[in-house]
N, C-alpha and C. Protein backbone atom coordinates (compact mmCIF):
# COMPACT_ATOMS: atom_id res chain seq x y z
N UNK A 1 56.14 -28.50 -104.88
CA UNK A 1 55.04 -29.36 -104.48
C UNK A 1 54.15 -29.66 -105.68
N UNK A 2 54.24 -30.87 -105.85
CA UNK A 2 52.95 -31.60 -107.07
C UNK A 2 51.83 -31.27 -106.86
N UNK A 3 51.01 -30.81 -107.81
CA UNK A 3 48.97 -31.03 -107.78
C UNK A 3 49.09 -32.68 -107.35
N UNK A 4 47.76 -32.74 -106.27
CA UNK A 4 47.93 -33.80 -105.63
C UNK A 4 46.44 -34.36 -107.09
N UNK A 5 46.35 -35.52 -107.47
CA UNK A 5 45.35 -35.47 -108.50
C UNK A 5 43.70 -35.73 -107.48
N UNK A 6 42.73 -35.83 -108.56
CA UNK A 6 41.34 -36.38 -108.21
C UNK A 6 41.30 -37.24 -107.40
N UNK A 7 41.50 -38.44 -107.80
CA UNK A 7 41.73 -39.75 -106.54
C UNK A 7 42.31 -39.46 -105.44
N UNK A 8 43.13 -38.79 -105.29
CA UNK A 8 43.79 -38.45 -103.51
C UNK A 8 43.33 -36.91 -103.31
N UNK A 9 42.14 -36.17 -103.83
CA UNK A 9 41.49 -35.37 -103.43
C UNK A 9 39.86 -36.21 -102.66
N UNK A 10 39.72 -37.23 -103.59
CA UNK A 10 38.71 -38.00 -102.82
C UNK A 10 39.14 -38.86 -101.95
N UNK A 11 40.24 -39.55 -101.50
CA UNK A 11 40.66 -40.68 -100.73
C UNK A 11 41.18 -39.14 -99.36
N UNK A 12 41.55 -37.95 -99.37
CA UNK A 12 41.51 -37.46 -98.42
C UNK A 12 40.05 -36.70 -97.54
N UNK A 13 38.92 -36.32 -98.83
CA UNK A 13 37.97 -36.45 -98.63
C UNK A 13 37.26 -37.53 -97.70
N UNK A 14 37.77 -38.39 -97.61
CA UNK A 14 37.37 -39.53 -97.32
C UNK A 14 37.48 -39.91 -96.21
N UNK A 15 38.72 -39.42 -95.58
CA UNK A 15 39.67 -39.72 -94.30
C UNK A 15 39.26 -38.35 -93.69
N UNK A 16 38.57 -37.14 -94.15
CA UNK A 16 39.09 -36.33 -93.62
C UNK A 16 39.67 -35.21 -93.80
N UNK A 17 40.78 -35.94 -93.98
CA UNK A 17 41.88 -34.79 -93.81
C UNK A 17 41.87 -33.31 -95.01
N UNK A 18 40.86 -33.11 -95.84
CA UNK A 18 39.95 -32.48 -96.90
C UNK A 18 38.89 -32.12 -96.31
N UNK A 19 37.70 -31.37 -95.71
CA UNK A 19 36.75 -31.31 -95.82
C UNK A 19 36.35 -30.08 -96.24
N UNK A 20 35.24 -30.37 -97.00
CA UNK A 20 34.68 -29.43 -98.13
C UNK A 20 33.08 -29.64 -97.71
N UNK A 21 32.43 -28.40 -96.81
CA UNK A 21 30.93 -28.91 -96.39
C UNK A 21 30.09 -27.45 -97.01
N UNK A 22 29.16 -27.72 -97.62
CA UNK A 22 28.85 -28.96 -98.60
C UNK A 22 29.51 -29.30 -99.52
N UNK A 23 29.26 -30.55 -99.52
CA UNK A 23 30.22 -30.96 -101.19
C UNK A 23 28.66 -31.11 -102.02
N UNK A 24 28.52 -30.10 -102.89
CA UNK A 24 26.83 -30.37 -103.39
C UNK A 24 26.75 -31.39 -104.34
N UNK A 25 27.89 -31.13 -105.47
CA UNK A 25 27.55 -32.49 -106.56
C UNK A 25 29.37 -32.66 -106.72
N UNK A 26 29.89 -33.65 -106.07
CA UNK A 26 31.60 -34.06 -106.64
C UNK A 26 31.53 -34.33 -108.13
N UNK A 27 30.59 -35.02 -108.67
CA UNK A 27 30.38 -35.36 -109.63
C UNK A 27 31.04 -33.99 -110.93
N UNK A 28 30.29 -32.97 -110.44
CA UNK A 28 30.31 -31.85 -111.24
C UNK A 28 31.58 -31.00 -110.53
N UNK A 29 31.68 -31.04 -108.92
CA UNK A 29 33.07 -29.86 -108.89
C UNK A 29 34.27 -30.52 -109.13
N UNK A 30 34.56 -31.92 -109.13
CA UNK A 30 35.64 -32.62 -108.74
C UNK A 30 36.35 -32.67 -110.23
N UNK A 31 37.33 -31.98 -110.31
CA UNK A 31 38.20 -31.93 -112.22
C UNK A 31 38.87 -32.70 -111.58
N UNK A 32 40.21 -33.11 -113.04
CA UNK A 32 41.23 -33.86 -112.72
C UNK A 32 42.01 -33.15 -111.77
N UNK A 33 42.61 -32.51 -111.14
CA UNK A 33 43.57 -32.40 -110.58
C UNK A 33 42.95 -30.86 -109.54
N UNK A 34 41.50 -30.40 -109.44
CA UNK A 34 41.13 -29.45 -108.81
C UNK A 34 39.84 -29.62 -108.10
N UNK A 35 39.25 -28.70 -107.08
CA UNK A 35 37.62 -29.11 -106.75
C UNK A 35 36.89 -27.93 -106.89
N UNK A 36 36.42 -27.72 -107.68
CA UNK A 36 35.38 -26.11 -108.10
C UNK A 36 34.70 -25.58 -106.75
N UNK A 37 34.62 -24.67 -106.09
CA UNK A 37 34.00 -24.45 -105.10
C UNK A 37 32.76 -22.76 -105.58
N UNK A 38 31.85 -22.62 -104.72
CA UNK A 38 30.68 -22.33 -105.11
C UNK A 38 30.98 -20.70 -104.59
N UNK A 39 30.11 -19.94 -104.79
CA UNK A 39 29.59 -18.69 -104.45
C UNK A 39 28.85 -18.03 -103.51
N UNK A 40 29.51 -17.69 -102.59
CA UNK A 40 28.05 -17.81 -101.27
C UNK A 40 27.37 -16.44 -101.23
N UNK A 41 26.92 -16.13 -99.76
CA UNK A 41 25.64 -15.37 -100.04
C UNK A 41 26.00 -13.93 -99.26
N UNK A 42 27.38 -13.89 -99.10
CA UNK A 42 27.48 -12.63 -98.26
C UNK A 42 28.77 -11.86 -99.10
N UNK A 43 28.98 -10.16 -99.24
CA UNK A 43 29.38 -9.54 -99.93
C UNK A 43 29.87 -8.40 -99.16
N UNK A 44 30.84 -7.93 -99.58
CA UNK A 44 31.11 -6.96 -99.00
C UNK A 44 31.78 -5.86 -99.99
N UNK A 45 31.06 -4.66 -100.44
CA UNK A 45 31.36 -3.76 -101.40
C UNK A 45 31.98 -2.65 -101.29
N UNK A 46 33.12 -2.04 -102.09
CA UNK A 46 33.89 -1.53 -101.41
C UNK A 46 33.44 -0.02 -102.70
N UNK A 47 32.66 0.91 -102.49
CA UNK A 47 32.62 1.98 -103.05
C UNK A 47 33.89 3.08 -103.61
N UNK A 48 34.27 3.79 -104.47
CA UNK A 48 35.38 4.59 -104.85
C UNK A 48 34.89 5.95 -104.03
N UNK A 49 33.36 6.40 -104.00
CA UNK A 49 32.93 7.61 -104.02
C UNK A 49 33.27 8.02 -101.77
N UNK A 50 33.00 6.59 -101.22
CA UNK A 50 33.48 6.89 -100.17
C UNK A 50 34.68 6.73 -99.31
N UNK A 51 35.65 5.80 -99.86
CA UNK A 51 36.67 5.46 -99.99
C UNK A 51 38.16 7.10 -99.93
N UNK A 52 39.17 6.84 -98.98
CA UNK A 52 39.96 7.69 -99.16
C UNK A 52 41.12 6.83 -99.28
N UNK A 53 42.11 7.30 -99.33
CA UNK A 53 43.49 6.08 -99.46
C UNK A 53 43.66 5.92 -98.24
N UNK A 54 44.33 4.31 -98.66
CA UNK A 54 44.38 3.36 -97.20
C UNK A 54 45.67 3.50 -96.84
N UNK A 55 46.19 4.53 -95.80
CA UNK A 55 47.25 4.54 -94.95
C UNK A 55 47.76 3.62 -93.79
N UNK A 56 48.09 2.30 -94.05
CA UNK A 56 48.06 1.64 -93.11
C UNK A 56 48.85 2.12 -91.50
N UNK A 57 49.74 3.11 -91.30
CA UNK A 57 49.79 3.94 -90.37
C UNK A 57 49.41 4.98 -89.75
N UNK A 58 47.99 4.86 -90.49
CA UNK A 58 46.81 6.16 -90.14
C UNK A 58 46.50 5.57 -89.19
N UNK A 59 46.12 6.55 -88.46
CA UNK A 59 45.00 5.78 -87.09
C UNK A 59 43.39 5.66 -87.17
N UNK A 60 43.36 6.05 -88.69
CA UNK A 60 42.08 5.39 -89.48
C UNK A 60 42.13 4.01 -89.88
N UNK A 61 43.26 3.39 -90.09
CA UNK A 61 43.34 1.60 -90.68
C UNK A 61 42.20 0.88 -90.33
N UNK A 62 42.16 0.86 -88.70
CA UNK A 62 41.78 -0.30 -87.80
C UNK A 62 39.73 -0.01 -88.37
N UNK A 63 39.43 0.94 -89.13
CA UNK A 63 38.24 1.18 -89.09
C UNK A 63 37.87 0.92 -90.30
N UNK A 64 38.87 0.84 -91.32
CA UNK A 64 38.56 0.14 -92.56
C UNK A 64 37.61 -0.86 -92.64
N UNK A 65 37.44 -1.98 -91.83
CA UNK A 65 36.09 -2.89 -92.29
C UNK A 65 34.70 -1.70 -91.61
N UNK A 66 34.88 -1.14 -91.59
CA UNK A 66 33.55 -0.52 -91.38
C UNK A 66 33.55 0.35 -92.50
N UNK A 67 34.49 0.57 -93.49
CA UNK A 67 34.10 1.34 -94.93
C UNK A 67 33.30 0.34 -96.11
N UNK A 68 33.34 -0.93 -96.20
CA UNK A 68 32.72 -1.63 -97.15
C UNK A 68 31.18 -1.94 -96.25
N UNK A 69 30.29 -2.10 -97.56
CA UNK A 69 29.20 -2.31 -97.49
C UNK A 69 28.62 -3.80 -97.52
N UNK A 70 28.24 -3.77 -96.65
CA UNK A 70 28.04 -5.56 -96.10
C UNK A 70 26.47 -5.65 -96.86
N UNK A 71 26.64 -6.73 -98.15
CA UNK A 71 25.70 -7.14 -98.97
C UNK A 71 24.80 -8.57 -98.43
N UNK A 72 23.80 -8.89 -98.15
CA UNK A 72 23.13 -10.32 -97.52
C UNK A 72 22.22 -10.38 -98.50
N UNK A 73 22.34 -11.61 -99.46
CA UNK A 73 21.35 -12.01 -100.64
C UNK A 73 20.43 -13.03 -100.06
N UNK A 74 19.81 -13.42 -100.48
CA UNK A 74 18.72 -14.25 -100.87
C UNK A 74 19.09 -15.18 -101.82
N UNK A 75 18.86 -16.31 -101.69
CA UNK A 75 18.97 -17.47 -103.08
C UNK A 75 18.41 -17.37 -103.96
N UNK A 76 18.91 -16.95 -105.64
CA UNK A 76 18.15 -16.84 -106.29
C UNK A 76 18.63 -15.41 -106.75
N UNK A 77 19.20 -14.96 -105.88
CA UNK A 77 19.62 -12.83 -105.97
C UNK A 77 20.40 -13.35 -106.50
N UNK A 78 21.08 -12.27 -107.49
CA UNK A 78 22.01 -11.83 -108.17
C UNK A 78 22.84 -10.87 -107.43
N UNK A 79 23.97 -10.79 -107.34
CA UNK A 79 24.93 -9.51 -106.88
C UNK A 79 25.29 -9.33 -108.27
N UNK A 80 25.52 -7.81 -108.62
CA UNK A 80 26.01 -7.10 -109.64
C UNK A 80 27.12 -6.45 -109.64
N UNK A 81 28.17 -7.03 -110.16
CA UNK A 81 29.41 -6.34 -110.13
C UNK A 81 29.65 -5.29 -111.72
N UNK A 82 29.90 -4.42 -111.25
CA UNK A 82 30.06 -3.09 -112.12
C UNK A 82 31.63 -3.22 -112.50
N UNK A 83 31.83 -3.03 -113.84
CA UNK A 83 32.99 -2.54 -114.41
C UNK A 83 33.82 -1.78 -113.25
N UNK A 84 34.90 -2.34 -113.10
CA UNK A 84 36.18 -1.49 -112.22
C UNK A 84 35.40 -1.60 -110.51
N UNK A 85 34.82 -2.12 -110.25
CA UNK A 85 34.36 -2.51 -109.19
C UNK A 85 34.98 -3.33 -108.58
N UNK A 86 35.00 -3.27 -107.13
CA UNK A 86 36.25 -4.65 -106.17
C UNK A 86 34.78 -4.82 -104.85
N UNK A 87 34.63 -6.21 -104.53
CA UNK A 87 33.60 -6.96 -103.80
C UNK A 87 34.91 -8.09 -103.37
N UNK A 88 34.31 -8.08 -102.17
CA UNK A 88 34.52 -9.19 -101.24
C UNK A 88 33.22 -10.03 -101.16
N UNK A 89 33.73 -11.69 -101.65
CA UNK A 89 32.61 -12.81 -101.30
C UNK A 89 33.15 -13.79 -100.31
N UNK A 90 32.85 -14.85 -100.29
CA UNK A 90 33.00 -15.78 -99.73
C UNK A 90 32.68 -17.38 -100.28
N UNK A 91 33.37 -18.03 -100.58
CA UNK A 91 33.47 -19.69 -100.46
C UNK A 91 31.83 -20.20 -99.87
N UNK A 92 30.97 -20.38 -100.64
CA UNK A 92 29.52 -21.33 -99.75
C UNK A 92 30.00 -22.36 -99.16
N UNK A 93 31.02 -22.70 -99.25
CA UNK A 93 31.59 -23.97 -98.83
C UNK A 93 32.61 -23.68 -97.62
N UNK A 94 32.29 -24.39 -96.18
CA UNK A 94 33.59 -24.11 -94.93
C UNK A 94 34.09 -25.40 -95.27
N UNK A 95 35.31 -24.74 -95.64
CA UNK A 95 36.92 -25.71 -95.99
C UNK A 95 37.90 -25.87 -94.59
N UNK A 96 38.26 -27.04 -94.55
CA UNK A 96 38.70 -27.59 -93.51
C UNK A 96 40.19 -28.56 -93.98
N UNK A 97 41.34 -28.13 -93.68
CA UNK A 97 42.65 -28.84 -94.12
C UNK A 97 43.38 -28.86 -93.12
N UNK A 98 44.17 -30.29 -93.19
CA UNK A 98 44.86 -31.07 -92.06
C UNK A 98 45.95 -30.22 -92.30
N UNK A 99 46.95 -30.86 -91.56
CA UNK A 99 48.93 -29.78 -92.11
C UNK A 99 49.17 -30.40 -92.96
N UNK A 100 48.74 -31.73 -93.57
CA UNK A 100 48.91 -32.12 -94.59
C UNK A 100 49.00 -31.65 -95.99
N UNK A 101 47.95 -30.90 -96.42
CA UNK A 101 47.46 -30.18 -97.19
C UNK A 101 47.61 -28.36 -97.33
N UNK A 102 47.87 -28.33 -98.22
CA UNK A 102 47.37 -26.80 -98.81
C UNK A 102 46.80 -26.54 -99.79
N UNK A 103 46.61 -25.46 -100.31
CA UNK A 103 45.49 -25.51 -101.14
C UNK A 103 45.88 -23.70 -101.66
N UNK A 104 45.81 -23.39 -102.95
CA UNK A 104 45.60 -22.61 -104.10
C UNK A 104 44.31 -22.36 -104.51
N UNK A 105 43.63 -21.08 -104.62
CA UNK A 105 42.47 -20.51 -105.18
C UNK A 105 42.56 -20.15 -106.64
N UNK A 106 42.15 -20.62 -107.32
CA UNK A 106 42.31 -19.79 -108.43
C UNK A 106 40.69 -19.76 -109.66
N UNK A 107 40.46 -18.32 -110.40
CA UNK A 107 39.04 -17.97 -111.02
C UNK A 107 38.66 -19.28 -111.79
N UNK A 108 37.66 -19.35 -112.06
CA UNK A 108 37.67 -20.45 -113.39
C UNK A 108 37.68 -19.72 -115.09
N UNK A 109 38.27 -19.77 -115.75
CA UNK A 109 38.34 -19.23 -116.96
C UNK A 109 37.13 -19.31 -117.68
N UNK A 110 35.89 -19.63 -117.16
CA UNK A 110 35.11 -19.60 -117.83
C UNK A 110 34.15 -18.22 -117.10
N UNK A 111 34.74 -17.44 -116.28
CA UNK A 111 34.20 -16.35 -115.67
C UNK A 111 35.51 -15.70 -116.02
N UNK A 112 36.93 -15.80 -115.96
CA UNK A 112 37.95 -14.53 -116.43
C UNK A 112 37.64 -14.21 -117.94
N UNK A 113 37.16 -15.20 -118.47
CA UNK A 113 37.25 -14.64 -120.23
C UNK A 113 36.13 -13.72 -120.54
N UNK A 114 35.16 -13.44 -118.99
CA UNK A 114 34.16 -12.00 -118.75
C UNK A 114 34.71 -11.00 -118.34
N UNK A 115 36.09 -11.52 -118.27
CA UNK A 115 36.45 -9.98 -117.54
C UNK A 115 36.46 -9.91 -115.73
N UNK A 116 36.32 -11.26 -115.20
CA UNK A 116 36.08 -11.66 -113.42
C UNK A 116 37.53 -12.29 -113.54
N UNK A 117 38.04 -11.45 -112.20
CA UNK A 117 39.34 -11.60 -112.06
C UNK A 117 38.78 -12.26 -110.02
N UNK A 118 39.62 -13.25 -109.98
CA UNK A 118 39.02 -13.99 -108.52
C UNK A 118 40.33 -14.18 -107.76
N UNK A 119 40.26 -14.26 -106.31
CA UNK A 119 41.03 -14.60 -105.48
C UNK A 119 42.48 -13.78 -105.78
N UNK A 120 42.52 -12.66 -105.62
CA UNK A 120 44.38 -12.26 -105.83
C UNK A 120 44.92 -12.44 -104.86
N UNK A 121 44.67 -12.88 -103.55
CA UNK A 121 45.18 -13.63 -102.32
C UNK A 121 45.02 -15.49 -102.35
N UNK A 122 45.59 -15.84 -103.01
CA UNK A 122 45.38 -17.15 -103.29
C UNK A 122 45.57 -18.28 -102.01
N UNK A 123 46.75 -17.85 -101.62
CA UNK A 123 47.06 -19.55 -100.64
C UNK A 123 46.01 -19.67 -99.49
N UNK A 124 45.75 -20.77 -99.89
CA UNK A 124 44.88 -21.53 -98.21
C UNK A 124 45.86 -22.62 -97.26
N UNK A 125 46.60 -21.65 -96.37
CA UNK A 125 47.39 -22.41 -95.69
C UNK A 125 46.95 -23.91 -95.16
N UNK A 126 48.21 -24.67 -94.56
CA UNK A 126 47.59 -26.00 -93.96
C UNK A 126 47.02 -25.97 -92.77
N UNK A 127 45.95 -26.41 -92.18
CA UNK A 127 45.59 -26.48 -90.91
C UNK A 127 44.74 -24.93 -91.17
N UNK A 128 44.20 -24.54 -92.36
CA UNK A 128 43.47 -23.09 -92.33
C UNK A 128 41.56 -24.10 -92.11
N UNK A 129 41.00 -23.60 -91.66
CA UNK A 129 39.01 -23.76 -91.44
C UNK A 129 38.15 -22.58 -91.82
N UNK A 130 37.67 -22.54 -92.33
CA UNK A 130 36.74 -21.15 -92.20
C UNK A 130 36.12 -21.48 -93.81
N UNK A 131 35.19 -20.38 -94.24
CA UNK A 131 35.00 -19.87 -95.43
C UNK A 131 36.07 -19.23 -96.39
N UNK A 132 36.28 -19.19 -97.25
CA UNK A 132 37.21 -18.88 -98.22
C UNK A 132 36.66 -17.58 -98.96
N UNK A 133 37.83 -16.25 -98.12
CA UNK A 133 37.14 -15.25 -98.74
C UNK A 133 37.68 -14.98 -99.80
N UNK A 134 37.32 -14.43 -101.18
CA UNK A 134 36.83 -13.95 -102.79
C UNK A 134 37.06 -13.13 -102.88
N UNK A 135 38.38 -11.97 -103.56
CA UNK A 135 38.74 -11.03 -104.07
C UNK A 135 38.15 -10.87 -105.23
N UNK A 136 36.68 -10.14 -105.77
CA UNK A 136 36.15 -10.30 -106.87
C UNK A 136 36.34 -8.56 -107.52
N UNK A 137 36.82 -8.64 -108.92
CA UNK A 137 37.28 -7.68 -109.38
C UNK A 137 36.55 -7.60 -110.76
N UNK A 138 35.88 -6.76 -111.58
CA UNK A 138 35.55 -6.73 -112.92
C UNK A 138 36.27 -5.88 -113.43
N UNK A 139 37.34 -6.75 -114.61
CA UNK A 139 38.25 -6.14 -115.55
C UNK A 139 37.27 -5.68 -116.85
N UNK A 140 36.47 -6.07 -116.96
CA UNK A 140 35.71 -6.51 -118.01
C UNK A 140 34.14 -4.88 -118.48
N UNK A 141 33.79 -5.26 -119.74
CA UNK A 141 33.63 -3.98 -120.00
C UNK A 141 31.88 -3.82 -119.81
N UNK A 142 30.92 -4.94 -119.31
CA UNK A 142 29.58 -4.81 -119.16
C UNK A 142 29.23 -5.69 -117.94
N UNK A 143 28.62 -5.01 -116.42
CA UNK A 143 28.21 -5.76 -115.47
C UNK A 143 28.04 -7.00 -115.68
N UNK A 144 28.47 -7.75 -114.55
CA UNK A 144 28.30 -9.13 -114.22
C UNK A 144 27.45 -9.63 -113.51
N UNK A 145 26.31 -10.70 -113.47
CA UNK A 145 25.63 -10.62 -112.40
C UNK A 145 26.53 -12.42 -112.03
N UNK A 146 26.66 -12.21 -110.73
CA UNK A 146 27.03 -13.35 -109.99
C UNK A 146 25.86 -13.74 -109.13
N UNK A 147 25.35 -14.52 -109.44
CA UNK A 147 24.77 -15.81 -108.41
C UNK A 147 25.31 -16.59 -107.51
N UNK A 148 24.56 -16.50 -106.02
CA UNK A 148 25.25 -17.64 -105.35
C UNK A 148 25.00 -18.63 -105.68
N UNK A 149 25.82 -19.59 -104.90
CA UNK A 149 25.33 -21.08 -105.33
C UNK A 149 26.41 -21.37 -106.65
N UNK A 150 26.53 -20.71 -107.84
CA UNK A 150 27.70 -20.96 -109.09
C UNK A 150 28.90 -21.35 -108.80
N UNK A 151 29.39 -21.89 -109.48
CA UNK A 151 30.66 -22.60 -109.27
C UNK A 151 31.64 -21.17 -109.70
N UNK A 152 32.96 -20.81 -108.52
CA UNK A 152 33.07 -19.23 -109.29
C UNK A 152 34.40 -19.38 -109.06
N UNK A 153 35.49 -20.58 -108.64
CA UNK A 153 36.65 -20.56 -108.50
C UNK A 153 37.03 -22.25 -108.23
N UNK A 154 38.41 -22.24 -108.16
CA UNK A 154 38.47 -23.52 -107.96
C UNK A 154 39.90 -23.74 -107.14
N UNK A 155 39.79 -25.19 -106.35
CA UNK A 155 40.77 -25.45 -105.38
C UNK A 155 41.67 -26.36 -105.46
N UNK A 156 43.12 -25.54 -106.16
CA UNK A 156 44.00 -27.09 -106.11
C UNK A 156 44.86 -27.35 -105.52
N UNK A 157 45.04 -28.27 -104.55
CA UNK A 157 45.50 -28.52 -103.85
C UNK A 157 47.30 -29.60 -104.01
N UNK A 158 47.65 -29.52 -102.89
CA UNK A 158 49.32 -29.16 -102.37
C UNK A 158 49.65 -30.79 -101.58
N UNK A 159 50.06 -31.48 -101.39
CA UNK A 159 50.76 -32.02 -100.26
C UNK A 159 52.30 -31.61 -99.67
N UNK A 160 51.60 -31.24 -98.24
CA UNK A 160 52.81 -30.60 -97.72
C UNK A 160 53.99 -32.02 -97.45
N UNK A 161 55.06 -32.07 -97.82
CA UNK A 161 56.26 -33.46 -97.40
C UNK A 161 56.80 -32.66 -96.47
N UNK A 162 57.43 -33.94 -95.53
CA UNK A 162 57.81 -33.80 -94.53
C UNK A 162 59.20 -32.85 -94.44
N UNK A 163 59.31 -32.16 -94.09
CA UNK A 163 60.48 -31.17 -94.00
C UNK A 163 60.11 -29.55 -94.15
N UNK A 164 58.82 -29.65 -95.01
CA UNK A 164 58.39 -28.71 -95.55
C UNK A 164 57.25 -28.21 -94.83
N UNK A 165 56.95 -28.20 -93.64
CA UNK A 165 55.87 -27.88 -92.54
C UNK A 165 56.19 -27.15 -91.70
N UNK A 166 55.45 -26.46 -91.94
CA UNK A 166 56.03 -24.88 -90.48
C UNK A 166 54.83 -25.08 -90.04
N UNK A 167 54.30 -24.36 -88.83
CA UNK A 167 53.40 -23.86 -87.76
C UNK A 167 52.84 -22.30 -88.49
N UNK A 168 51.74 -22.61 -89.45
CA UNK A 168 51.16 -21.72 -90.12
C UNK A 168 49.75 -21.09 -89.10
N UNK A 169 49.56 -22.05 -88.12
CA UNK A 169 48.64 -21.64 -87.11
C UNK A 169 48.64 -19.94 -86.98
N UNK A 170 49.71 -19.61 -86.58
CA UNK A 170 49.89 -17.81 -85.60
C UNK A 170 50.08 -16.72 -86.79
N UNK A 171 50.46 -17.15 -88.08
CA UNK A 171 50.36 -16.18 -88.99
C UNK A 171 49.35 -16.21 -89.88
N UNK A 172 48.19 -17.56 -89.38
CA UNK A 172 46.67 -17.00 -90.63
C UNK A 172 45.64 -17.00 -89.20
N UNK A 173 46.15 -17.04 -88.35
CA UNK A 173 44.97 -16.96 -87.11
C UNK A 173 43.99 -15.89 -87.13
N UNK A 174 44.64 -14.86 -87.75
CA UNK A 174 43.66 -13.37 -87.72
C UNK A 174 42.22 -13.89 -89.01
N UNK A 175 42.51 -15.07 -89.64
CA UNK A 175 41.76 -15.36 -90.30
C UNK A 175 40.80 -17.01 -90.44
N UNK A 176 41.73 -17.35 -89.13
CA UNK A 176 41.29 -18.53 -89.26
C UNK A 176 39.58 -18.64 -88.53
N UNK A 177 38.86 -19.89 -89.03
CA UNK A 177 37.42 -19.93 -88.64
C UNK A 177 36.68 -18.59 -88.52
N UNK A 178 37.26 -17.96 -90.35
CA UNK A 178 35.87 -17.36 -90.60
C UNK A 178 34.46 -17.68 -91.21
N UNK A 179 33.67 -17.22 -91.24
CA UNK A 179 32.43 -17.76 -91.64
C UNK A 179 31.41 -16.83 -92.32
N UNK A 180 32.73 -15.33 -92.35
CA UNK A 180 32.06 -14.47 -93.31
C UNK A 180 32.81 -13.76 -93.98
N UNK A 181 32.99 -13.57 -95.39
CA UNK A 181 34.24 -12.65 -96.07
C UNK A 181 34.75 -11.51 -94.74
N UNK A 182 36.18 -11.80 -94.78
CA UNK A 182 36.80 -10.99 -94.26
C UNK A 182 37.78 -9.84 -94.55
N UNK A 183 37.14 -8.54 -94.34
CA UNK A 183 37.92 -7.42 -94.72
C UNK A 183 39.56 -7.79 -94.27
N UNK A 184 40.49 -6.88 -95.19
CA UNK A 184 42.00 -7.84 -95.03
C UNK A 184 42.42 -6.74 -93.59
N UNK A 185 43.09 -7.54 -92.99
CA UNK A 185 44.03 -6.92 -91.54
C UNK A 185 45.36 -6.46 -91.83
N UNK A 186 45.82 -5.96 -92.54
CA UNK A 186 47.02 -5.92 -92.95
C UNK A 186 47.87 -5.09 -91.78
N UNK A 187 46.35 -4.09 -91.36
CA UNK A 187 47.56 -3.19 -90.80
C UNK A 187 47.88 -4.20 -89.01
N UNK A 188 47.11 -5.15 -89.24
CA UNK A 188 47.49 -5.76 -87.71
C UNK A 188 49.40 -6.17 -87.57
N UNK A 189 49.66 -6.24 -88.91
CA UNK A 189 51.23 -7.33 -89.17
C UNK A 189 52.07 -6.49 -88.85
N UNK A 190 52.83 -6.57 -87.67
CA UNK A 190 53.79 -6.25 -86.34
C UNK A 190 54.70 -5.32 -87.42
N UNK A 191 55.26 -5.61 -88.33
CA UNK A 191 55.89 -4.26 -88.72
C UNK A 191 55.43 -3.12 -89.29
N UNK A 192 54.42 -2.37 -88.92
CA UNK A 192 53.71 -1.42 -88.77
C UNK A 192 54.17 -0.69 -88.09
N UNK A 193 54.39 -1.53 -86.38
CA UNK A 193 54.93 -0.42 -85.34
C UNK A 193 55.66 -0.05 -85.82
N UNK A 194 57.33 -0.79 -86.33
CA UNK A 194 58.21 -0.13 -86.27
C UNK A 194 58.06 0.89 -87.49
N UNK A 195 57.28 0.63 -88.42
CA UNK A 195 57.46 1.98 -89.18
C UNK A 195 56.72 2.99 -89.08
N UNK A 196 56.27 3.30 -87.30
CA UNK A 196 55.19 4.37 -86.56
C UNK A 196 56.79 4.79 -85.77
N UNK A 197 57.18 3.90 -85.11
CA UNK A 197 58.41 4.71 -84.58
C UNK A 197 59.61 5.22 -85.22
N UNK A 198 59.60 4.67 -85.96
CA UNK A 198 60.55 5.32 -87.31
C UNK A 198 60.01 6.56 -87.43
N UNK A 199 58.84 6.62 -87.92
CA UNK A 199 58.24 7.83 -88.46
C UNK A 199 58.25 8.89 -86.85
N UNK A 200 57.65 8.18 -86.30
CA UNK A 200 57.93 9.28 -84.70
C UNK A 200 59.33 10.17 -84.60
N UNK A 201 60.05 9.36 -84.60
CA UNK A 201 61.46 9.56 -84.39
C UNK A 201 62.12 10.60 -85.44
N UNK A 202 61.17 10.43 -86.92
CA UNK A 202 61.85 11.53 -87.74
C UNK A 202 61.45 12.93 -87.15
N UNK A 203 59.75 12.76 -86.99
CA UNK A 203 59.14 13.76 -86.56
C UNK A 203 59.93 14.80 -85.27
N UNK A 204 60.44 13.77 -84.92
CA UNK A 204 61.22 14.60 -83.22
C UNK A 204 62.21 15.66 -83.97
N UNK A 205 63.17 15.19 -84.58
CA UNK A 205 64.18 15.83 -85.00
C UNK A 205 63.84 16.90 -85.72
């Protein structure tokens, strides 16, 4: 699949079948062939000191979003990301794509060459709505302060051709029309069970 360029990022803008709310200045997010999207205001911090390893067949999993620390700024706040630190943000912007479209996250190099490593879950399926949650990571060797509102990643987008369209609805649903960084569900994905009854089954013997 081709980068669809600028002009048919705005002519779908246009129709629709794109929406990006707010679009604050196109002028400034809209590159040739990508659309910069912003930094919003909610965080979710994931501490080492309280943190144990994530067994996704523990019957601790399902309680994992209640281990990160839910951050709410103010405009104007800074969030501080610490060396070797992992934060969950969110997209200021609710993104909205037809089946037409998909869409790729990726950092802007003018925050990785600090050492901000962004989005390691990249694809934004077709027909996905919500906020766009931010895998924010500091590789880098002196705190970062991130501002909302900054331009902190960018979106390039896909045209799906005809042949090439599945029903992405039932496998991003656990995520679709969010509106606040979302801790990941991993352990919800159906082959879990079987490797609880597997494991049962050794246990018997």
């Amino acid at each position: 699949m081709a980068v669809i360029p600028s002009q048919e990022i705005v002519r779908a803008i246009e129709t629709g079948e794109i929406r990006v709310i707010p679009l604050l200045d196109p002028s400034v997010q809209l590159g040739k062939g990508s659309l910069d999207v912003r930094l919003g205001l909610d965080f979710v911090l994931f501490r080492k000191r309280i943190m144990g390893a994530f067994d996704p067949l523990s019957g601790d999993a399902p309680f994992l979003p209640m281990v990160g620390e839910r951050v709410f700024l103010e405009p104007g706040q800074p969030f501080v990301l610490h060396p070797g630190d992992f934060a969950l943000s969110s997209t200021l912007e609710y993104v909205a794509l037809s089946e037409r479209y998909m869409a790729y996250v990726e950092g802007r190099s003018s925050w990785g060459r600090l050492g901000l490593v962004v989005a390691t879950a990249t694809v934004v399926s077709p027909g996905y709505r919500g906020v766009i949650t931010l895998e924010l990571a500091n590789l880098g060797v002196a705190p970062l302060y991130l501002y909302p509102g900054t331009r902190i990643a960018q979106l390039v987008f896909h045209e799906v051709k005809d042949g090439e369209a599945k029903d992405y609805s039932k496998a991003e649903s656990k995520y679709i029309g969010a509106l606040l960084p979302e801790v990941g569900l991993l352990w919800k994905d159906p082959e879990w069970e079987i490797l609880k009854r597997l494991r049962e089954n050794r246990r018997v013997r």
